[in-house]
Every structure is written in C-alpha cells, then in structure tokens.
PDB file of N, CA and C in Angstrom:
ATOM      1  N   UNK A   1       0.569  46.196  15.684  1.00  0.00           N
ATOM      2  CA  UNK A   1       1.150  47.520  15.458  1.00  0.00           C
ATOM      3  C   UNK A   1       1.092  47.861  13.965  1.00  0.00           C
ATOM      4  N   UNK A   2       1.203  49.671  13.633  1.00  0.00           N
ATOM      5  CA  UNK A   2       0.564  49.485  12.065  1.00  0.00           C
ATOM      6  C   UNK A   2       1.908  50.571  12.367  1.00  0.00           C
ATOM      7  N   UNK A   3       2.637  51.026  10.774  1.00  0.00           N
ATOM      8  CA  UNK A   3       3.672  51.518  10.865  1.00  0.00           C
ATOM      9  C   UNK A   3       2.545  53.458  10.456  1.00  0.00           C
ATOM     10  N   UNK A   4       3.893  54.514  10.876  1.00  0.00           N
ATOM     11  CA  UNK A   4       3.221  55.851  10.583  1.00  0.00           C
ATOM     12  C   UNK A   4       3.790  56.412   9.156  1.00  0.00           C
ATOM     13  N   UNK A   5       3.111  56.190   8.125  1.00  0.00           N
ATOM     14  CA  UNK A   5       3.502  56.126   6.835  1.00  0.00           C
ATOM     15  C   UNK A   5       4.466  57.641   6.595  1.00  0.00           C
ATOM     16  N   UNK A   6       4.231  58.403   7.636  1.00  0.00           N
ATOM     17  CA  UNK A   6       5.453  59.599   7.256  1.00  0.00           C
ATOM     18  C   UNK A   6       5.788  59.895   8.183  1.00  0.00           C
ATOM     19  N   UNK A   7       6.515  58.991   9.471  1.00  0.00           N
ATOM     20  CA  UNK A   7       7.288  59.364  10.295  1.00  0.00           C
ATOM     21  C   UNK A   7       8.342  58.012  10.069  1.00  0.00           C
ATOM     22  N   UNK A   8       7.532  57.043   9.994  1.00  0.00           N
ATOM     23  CA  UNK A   8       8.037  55.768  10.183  1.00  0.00           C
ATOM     24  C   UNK A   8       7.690  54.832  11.695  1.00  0.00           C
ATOM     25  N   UNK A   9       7.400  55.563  12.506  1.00  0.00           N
ATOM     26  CA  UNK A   9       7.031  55.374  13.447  1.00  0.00           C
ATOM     27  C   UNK A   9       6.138  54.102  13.959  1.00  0.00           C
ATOM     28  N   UNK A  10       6.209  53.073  14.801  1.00  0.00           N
ATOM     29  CA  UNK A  10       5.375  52.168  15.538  1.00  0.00           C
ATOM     30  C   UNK A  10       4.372  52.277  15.719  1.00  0.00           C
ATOM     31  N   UNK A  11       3.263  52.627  15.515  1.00  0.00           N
ATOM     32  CA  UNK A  11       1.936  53.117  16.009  1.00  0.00           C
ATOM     33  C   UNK A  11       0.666  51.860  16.313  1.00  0.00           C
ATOM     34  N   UNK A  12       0.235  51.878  17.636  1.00  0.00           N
ATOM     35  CA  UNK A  12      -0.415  51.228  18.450  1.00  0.00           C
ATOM     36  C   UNK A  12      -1.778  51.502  17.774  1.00  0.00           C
ATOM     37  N   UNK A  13      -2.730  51.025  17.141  1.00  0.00           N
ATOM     38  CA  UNK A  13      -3.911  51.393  15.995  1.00  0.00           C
ATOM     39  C   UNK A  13      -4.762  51.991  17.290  1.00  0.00           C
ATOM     40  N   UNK A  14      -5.055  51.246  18.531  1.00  0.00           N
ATOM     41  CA  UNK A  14      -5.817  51.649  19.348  1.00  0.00           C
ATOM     42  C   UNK A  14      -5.254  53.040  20.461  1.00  0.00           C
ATOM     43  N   UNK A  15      -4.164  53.309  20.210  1.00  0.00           N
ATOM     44  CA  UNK A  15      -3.604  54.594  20.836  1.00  0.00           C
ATOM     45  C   UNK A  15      -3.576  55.528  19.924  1.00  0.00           C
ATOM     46  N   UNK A  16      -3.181  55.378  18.439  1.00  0.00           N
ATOM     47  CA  UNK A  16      -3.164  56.438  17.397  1.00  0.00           C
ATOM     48  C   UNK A  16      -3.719  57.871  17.933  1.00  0.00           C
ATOM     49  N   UNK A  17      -2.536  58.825  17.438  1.00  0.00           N
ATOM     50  CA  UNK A  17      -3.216  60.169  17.341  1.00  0.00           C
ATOM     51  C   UNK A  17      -4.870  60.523  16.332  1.00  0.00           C
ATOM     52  N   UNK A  18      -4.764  59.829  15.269  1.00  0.00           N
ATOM     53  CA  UNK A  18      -5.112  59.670  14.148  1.00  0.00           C
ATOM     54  C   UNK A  18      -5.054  59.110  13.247  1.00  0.00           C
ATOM     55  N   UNK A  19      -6.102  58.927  12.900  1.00  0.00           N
ATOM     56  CA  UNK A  19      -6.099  57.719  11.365  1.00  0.00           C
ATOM     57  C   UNK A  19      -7.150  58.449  10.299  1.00  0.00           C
ATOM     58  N   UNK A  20      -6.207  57.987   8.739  1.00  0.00           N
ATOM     59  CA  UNK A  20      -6.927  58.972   7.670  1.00  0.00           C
ATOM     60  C   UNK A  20      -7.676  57.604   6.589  1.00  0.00           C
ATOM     61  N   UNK A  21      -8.107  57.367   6.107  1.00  0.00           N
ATOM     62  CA  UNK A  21      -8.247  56.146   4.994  1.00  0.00           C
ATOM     63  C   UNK A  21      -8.120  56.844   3.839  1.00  0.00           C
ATOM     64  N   UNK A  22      -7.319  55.922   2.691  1.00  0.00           N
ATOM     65  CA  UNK A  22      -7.136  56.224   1.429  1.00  0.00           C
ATOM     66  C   UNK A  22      -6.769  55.040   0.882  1.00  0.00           C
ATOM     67  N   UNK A  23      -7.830  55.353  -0.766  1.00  0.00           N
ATOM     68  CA  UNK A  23      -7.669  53.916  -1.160  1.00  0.00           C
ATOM     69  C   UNK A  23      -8.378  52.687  -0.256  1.00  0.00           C
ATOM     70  N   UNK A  24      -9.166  52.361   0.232  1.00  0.00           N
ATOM     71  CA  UNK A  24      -9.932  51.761   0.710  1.00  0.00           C
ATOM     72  C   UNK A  24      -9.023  51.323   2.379  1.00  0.00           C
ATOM     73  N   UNK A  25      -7.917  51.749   2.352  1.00  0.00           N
ATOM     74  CA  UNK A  25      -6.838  50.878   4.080  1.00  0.00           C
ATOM     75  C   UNK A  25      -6.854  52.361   4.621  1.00  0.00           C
ATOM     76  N   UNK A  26      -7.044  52.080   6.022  1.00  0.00           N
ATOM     77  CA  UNK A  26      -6.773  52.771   6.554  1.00  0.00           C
ATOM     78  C   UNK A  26      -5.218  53.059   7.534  1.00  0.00           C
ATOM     79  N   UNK A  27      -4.851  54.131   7.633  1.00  0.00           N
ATOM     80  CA  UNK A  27      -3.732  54.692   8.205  1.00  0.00           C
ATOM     81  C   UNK A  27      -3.957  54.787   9.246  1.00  0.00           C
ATOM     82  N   UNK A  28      -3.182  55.031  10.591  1.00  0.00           N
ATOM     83  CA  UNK A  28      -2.819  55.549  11.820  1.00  0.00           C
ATOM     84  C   UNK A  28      -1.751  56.305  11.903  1.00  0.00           C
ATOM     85  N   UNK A  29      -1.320  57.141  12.741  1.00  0.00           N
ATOM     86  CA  UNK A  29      -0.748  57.915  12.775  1.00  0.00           C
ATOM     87  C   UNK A  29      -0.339  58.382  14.389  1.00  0.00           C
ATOM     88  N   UNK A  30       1.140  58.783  14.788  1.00  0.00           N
ATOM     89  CA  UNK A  30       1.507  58.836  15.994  1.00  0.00           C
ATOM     90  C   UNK A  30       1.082  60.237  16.567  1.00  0.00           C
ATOM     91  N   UNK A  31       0.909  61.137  15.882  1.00  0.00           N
ATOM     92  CA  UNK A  31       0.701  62.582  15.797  1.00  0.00           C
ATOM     93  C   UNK A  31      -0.037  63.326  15.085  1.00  0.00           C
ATOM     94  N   UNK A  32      -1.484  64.699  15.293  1.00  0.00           N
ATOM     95  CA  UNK A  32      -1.783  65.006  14.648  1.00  0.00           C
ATOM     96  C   UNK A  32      -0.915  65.790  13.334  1.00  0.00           C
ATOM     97  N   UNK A  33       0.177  66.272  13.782  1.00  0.00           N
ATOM     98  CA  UNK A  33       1.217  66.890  12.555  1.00  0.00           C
ATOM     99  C   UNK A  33       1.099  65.613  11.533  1.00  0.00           C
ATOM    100  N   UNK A  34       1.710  64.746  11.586  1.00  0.00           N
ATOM    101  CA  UNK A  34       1.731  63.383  10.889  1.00  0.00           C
ATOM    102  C   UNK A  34       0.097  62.784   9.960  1.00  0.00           C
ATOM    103  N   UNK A  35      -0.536  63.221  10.865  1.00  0.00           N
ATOM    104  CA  UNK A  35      -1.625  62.689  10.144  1.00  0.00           C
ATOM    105  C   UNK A  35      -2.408  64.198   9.101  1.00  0.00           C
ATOM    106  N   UNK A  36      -1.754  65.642   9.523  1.00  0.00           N
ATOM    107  CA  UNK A  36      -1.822  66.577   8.756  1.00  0.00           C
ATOM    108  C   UNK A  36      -1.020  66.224   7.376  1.00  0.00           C
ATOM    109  N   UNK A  37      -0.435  66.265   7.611  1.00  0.00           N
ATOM    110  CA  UNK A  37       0.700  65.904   6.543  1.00  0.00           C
ATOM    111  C   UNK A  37       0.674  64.850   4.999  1.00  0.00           C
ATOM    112  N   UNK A  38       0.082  63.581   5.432  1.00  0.00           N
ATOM    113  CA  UNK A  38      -0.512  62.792   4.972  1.00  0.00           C
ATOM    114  C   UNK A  38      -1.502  62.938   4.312  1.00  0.00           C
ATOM    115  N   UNK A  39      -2.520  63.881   5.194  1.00  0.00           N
ATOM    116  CA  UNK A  39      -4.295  64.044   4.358  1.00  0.00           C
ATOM    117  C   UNK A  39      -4.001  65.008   3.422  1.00  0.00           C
ATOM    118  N   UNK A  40      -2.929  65.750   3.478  1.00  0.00           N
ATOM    119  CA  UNK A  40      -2.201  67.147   2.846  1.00  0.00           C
ATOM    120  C   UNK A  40      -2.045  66.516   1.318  1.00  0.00           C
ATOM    121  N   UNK A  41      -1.250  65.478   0.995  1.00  0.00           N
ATOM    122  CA  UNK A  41      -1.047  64.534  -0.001  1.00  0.00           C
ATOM    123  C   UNK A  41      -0.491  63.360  -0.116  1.00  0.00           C
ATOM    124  N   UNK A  42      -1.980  62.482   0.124  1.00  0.00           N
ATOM    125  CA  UNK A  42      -1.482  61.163   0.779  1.00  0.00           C
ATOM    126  C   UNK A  42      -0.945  60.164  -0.302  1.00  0.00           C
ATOM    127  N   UNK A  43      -0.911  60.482  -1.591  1.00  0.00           N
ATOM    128  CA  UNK A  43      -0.306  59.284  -2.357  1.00  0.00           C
ATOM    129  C   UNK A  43       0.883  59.314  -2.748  1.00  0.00           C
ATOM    130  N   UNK A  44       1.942  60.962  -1.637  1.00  0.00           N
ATOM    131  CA  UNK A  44       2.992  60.718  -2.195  1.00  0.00           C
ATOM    132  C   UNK A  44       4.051  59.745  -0.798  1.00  0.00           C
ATOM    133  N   UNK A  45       2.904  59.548   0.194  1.00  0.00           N
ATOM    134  CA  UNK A  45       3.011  58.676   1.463  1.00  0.00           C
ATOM    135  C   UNK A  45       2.938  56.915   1.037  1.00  0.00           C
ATOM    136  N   UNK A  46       1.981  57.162   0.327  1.00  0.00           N
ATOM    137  CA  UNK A  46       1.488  55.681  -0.041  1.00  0.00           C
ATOM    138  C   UNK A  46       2.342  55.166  -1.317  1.00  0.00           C
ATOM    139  N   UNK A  47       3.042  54.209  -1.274  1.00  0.00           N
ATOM    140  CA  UNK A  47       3.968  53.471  -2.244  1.00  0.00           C
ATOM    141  C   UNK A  47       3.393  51.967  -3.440  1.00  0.00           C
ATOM    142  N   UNK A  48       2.657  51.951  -3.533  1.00  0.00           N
ATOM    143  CA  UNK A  48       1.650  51.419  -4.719  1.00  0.00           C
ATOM    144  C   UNK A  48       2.151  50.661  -5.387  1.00  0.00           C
TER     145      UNK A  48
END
C-alpha cells in the first residue's frame, strides 16, 4: 500500500485512481481530484 500524499489516504498502487511522478518516485492517488491537486503543485505535497 502507498499512502495519498494529499488526502492521506491508503491507496492500493494497483487500484489507484492515478499516479503522477515527481522527483524521480512516483505517487498514487485515491482520486482523480487528489491527483489534480498534487500535479497543480506537487512540492508543496512532497516533504523533502
């Protein structure tokens, strides 16, 4: 399971609504809203 970096959410990598990559890892995501959101501005998602 991979977590949904702006819901918080459980996300199943092989069920994902969506997945974005940034920074070379890729994301999943439970929802296309969620994965809008993210590609919108993903490094204030990503904690570095």
């Amino acid at each position: 399971m991979e977590k949904d970096v702006v819901c918080n959410m459980q996300v199943d990598p092989k069920k994902a609504a969506g997945q974005s990559e940034f920074q070379g890892k890729t994301y999943y995501f439970c929802s296309g809203g969620c994965k809008k959101k993210f590609d919108a501005n993903p490094a204030h998602y990503v904690k570095n």
